[in-house]
PDB file of N, CA and C in Angstrom:
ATOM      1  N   UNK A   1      35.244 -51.009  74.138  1.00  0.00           N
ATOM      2  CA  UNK A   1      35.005 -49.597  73.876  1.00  0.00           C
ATOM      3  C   UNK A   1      33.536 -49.329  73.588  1.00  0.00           C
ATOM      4  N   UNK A   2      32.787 -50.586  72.926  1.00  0.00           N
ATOM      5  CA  UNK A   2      31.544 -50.423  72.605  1.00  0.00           C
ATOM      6  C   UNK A   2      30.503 -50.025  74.047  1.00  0.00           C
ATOM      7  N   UNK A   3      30.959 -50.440  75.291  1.00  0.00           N
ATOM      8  CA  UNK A   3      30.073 -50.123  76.106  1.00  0.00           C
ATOM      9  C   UNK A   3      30.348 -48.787  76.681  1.00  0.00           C
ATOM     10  N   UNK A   4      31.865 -47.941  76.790  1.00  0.00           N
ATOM     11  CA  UNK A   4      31.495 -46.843  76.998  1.00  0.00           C
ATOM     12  C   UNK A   4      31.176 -45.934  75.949  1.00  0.00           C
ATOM     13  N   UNK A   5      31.403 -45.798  74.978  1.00  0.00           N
ATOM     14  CA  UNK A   5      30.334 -45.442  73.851  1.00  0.00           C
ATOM     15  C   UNK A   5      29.270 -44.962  73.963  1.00  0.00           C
ATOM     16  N   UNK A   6      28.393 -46.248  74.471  1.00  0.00           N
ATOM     17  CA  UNK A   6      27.324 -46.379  74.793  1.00  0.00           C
ATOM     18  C   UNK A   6      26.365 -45.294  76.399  1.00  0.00           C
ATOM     19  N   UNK A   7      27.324 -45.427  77.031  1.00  0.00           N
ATOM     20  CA  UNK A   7      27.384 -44.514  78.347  1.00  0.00           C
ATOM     21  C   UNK A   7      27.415 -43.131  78.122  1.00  0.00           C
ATOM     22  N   UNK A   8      27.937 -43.216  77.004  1.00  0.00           N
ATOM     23  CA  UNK A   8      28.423 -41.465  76.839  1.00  0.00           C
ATOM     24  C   UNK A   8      27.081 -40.851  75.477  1.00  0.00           C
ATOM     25  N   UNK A   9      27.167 -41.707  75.221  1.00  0.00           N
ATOM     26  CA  UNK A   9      25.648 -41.481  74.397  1.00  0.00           C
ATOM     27  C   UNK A   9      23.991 -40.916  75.384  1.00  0.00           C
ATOM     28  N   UNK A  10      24.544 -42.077  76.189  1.00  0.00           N
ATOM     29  CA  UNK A  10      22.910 -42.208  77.696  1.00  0.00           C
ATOM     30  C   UNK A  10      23.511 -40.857  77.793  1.00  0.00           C
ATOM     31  N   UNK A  11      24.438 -40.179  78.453  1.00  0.00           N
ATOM     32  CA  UNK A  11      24.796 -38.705  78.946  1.00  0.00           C
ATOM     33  C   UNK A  11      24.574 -37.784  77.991  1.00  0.00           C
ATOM     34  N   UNK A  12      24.573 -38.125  76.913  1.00  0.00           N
ATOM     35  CA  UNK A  12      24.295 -36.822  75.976  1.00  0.00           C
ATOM     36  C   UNK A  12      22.744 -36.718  75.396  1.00  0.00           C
ATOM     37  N   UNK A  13      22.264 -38.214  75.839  1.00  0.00           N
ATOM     38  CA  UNK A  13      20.887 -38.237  75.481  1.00  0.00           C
ATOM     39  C   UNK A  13      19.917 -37.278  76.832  1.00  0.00           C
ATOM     40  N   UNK A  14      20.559 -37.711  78.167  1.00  0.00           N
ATOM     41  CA  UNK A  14      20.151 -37.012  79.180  1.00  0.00           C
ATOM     42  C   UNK A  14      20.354 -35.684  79.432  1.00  0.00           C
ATOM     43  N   UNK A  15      21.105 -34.842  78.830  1.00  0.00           N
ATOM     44  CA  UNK A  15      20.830 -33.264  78.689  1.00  0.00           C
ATOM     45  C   UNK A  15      20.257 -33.111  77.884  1.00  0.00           C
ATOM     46  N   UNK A  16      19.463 -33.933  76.518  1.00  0.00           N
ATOM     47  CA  UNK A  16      18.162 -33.226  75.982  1.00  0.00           C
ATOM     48  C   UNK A  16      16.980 -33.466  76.699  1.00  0.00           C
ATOM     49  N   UNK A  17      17.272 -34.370  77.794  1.00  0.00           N
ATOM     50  CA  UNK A  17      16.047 -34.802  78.625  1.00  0.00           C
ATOM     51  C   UNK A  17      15.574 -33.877  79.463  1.00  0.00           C
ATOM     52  N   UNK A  18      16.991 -33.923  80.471  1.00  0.00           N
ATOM     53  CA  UNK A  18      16.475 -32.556  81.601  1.00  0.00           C
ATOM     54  C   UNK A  18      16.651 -31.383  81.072  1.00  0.00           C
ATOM     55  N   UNK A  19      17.514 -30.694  79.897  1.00  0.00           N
ATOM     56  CA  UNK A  19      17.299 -29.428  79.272  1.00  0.00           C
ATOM     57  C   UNK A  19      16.535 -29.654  77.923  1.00  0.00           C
ATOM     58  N   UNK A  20      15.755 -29.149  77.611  1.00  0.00           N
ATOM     59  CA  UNK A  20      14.682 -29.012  76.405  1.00  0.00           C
ATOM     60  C   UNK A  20      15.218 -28.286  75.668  1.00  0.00           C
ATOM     61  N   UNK A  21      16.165 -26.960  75.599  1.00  0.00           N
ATOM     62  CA  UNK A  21      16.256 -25.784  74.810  1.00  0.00           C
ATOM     63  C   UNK A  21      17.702 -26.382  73.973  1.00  0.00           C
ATOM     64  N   UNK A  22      18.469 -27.703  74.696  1.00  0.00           N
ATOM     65  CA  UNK A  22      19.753 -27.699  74.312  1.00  0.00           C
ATOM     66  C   UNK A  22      19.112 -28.665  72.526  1.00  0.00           C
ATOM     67  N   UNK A  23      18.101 -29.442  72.954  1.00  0.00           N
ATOM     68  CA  UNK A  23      17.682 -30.371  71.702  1.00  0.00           C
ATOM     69  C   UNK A  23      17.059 -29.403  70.115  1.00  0.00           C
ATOM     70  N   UNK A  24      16.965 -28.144  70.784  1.00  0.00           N
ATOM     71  CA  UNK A  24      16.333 -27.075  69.684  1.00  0.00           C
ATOM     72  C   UNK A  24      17.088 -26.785  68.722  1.00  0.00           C
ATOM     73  N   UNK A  25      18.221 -27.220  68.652  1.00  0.00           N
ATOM     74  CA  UNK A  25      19.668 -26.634  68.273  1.00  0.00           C
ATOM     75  C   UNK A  25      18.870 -26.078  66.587  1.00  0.00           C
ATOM     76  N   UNK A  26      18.120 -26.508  66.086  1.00  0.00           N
ATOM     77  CA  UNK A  26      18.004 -25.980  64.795  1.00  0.00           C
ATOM     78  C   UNK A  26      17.680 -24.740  64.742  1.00  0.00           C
ATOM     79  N   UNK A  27      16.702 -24.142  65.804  1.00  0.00           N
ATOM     80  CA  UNK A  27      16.621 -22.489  65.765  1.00  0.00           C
ATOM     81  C   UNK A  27      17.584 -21.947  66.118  1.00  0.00           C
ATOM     82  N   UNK A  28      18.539 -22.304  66.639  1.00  0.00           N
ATOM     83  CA  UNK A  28      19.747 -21.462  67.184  1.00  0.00           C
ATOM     84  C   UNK A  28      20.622 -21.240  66.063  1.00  0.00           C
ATOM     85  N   UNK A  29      20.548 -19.874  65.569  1.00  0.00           N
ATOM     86  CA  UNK A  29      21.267 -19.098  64.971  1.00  0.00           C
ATOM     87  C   UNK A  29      23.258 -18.839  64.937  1.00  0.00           C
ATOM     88  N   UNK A  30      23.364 -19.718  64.154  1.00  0.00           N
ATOM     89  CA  UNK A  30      24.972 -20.241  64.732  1.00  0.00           C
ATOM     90  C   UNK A  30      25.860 -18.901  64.624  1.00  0.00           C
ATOM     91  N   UNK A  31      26.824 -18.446  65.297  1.00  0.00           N
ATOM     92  CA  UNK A  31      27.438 -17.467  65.976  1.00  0.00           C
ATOM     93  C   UNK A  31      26.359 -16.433  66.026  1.00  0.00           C
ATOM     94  N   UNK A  32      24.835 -16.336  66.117  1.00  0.00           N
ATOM     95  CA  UNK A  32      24.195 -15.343  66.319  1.00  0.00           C
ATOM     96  C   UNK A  32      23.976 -15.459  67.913  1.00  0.00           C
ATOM     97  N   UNK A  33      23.835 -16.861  68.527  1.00  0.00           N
ATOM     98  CA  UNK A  33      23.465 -17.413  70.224  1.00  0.00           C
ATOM     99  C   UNK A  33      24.921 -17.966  71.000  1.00  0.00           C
ATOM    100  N   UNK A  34      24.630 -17.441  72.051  1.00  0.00           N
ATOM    101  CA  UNK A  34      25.863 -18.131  72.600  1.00  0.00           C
ATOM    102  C   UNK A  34      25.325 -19.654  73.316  1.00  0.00           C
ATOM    103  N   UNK A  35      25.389 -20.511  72.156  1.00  0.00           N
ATOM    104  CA  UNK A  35      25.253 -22.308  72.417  1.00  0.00           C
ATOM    105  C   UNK A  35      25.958 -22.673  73.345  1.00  0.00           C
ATOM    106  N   UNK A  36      27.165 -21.976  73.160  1.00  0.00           N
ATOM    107  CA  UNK A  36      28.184 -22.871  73.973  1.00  0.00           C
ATOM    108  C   UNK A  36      27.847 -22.881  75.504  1.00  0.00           C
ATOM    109  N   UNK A  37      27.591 -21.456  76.139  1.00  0.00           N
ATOM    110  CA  UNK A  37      27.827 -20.949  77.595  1.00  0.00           C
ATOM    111  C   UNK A  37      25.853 -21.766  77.680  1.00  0.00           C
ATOM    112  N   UNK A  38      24.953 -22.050  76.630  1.00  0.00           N
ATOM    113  CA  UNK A  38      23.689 -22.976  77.086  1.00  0.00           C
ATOM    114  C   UNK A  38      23.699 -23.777  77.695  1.00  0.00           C
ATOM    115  N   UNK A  39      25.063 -24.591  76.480  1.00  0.00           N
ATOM    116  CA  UNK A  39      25.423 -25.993  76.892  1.00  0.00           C
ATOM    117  C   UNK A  39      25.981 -26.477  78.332  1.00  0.00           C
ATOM    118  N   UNK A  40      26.909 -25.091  78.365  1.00  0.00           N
ATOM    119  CA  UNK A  40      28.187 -25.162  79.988  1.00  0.00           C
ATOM    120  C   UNK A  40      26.854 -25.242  80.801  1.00  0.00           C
ATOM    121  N   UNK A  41      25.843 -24.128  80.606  1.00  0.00           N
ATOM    122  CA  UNK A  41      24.293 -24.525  81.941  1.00  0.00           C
ATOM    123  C   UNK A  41      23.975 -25.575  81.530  1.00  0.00           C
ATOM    124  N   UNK A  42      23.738 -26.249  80.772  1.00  0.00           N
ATOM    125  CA  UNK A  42      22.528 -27.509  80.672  1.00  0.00           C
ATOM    126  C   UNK A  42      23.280 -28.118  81.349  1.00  0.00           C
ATOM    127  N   UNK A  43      24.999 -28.882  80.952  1.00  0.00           N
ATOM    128  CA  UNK A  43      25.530 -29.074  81.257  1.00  0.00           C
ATOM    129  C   UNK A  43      25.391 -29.315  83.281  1.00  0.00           C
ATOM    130  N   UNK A  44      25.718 -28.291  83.526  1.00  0.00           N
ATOM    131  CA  UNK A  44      25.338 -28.100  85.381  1.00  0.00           C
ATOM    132  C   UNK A  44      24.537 -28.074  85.395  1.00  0.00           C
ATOM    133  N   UNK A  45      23.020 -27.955  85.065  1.00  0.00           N
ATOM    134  CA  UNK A  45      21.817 -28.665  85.340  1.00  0.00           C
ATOM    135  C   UNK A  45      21.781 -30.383  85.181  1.00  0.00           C
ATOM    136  N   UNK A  46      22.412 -30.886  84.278  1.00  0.00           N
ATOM    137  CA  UNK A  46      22.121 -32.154  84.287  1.00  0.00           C
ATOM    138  C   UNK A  46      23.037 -32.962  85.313  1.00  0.00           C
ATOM    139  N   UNK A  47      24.025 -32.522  85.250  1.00  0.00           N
ATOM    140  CA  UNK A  47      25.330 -33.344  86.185  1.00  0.00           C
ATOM    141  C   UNK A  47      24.598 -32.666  87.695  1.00  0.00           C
ATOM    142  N   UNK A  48      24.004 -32.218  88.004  1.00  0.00           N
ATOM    143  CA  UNK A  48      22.948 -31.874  89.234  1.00  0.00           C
ATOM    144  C   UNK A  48      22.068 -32.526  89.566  1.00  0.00           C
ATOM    145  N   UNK A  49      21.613 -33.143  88.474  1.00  0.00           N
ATOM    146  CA  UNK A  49      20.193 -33.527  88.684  1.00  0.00           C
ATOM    147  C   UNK A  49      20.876 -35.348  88.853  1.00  0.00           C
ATOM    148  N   UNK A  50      21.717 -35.913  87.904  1.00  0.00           N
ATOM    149  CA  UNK A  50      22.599 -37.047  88.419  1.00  0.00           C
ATOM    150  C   UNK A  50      23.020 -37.247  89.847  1.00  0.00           C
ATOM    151  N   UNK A  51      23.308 -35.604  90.620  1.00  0.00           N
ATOM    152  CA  UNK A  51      23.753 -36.096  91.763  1.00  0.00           C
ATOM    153  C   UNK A  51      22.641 -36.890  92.567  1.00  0.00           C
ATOM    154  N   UNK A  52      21.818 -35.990  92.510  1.00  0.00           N
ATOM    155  CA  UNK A  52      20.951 -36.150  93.355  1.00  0.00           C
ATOM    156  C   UNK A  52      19.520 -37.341  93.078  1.00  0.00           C
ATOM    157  N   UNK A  53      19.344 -37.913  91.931  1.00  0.00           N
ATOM    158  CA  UNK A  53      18.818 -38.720  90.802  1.00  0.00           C
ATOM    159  C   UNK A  53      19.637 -39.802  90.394  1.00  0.00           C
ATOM    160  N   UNK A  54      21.085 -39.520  90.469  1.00  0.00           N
ATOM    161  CA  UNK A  54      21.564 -40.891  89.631  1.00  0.00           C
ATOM    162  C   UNK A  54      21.356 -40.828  88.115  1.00  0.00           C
ATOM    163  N   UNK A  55      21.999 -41.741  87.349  1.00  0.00           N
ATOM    164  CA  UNK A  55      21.467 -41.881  85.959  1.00  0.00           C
ATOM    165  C   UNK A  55      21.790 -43.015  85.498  1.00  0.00           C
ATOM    166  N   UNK A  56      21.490 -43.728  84.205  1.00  0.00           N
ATOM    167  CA  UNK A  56      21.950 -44.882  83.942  1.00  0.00           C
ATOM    168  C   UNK A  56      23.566 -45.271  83.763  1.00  0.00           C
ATOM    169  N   UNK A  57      23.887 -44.564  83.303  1.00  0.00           N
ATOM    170  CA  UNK A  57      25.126 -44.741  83.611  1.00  0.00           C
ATOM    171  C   UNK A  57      26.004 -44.748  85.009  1.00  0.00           C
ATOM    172  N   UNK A  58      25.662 -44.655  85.835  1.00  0.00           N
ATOM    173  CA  UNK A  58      26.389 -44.604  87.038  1.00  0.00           C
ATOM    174  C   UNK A  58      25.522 -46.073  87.791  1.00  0.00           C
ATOM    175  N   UNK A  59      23.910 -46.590  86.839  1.00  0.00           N
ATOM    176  CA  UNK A  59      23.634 -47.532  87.800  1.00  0.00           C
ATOM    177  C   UNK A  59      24.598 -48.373  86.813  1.00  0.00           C
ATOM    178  N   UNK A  60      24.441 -48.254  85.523  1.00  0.00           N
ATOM    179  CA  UNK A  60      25.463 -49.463  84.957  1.00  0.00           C
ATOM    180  C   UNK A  60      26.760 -50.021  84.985  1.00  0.00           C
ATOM    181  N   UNK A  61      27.560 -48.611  85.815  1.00  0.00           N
ATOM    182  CA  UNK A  61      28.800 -48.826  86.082  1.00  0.00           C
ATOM    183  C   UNK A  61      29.066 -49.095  88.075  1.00  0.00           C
ATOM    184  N   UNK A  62      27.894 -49.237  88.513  1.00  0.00           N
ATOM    185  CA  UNK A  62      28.134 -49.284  89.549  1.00  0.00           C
ATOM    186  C   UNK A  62      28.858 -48.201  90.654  1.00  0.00           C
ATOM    187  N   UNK A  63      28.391 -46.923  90.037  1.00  0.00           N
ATOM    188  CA  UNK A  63      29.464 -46.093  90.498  1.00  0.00           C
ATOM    189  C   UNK A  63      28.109 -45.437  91.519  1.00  0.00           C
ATOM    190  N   UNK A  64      28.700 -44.425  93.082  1.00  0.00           N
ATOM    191  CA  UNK A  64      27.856 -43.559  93.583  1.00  0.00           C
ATOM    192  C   UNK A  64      28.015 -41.942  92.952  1.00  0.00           C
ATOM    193  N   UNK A  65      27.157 -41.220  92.465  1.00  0.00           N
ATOM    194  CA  UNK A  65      27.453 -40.162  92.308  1.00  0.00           C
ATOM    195  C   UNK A  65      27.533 -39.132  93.245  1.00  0.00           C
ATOM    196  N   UNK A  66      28.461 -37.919  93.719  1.00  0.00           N
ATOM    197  CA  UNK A  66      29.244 -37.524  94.211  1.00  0.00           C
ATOM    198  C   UNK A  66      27.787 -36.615  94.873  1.00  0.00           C
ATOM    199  N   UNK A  67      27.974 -35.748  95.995  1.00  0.00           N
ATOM    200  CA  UNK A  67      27.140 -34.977  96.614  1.00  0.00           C
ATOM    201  C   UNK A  67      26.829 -33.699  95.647  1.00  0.00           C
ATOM    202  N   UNK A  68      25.845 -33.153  95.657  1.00  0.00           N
ATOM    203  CA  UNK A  68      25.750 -31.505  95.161  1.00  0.00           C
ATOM    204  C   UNK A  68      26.538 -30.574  95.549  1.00  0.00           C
ATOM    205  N   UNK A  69      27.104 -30.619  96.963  1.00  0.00           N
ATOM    206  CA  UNK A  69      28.162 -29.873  97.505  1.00  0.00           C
ATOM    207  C   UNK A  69      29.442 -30.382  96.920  1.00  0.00           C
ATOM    208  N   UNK A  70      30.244 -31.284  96.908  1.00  0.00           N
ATOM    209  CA  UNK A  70      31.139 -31.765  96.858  1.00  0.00           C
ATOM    210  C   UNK A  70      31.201 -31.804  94.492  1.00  0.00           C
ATOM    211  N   UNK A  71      29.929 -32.045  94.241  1.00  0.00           N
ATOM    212  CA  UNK A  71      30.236 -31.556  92.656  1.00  0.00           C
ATOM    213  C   UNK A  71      30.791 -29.965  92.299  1.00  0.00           C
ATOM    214  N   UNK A  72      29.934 -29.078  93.116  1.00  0.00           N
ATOM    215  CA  UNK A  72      29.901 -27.824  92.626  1.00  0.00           C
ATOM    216  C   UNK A  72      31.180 -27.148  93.421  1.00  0.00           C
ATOM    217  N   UNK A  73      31.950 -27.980  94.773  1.00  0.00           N
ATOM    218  CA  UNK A  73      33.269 -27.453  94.862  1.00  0.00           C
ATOM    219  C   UNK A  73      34.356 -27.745  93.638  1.00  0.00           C
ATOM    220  N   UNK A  74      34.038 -29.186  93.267  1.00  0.00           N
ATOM    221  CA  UNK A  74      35.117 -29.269  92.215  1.00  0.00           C
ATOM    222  C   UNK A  74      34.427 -28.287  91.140  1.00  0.00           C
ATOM    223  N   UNK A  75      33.409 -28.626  90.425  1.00  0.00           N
ATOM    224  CA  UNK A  75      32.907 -27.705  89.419  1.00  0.00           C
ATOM    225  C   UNK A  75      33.066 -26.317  89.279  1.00  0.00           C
ATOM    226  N   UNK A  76      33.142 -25.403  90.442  1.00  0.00           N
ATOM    227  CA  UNK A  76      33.562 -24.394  90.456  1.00  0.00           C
ATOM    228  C   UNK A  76      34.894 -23.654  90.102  1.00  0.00           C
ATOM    229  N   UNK A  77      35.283 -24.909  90.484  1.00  0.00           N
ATOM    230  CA  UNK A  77      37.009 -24.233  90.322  1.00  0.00           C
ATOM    231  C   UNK A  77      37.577 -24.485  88.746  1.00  0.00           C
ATOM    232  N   UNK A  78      36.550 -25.572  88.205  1.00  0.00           N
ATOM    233  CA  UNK A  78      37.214 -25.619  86.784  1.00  0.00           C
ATOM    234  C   UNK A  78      36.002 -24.686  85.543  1.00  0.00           C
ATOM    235  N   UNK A  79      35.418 -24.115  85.880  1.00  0.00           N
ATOM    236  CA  UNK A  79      34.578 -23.236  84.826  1.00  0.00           C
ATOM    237  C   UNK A  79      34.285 -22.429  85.153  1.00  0.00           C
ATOM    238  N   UNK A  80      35.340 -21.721  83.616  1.00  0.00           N
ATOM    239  CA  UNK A  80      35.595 -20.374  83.213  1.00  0.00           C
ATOM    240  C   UNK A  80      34.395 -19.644  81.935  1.00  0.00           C
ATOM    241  N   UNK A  81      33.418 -19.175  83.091  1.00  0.00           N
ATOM    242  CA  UNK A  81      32.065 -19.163  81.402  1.00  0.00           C
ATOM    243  C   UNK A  81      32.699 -17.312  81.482  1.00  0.00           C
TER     244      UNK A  81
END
């Protein structure tokens, strides 16, 4: 369990990487900002930038990550912002 842990950490470390505004969280005014619908974008900015980039986790698991077309058909159909 310790190594996916670890994977899921690299993924949450990598949306403060490619989004900057999600790591600010201290100015964000809690129920004053909508964090959540930030996060759902950072979110599809980063799993975007994996497609097309890769990330450590997908080299560590040996996995290919999926096309930009073929993410944002599935992605589409499951988010409701």
């Amino acid at each position: 369990m310790k190594k996916m842990r670890v994977s899921v950490e690299w993924t949450f470390g990598k949306v403060t990487q490619v989004v900057k505004q999600i790591d600010r969280y201290q100015q964000h005014k809690w129920k004053l900002s909508q964090l959540g619908k930030v996060y759902i974008v950072a979110m599809l900015i980063t799993n975007s930038h994996t497609c097309l980039y890769g990330s450590q986790s997908s080299k560590y698991w040996n996995l290919i990550p999926p096309t930009l077309r073929a993410y944002f058909r599935v992605a589409g159909n499951r988010i409701n912002v």
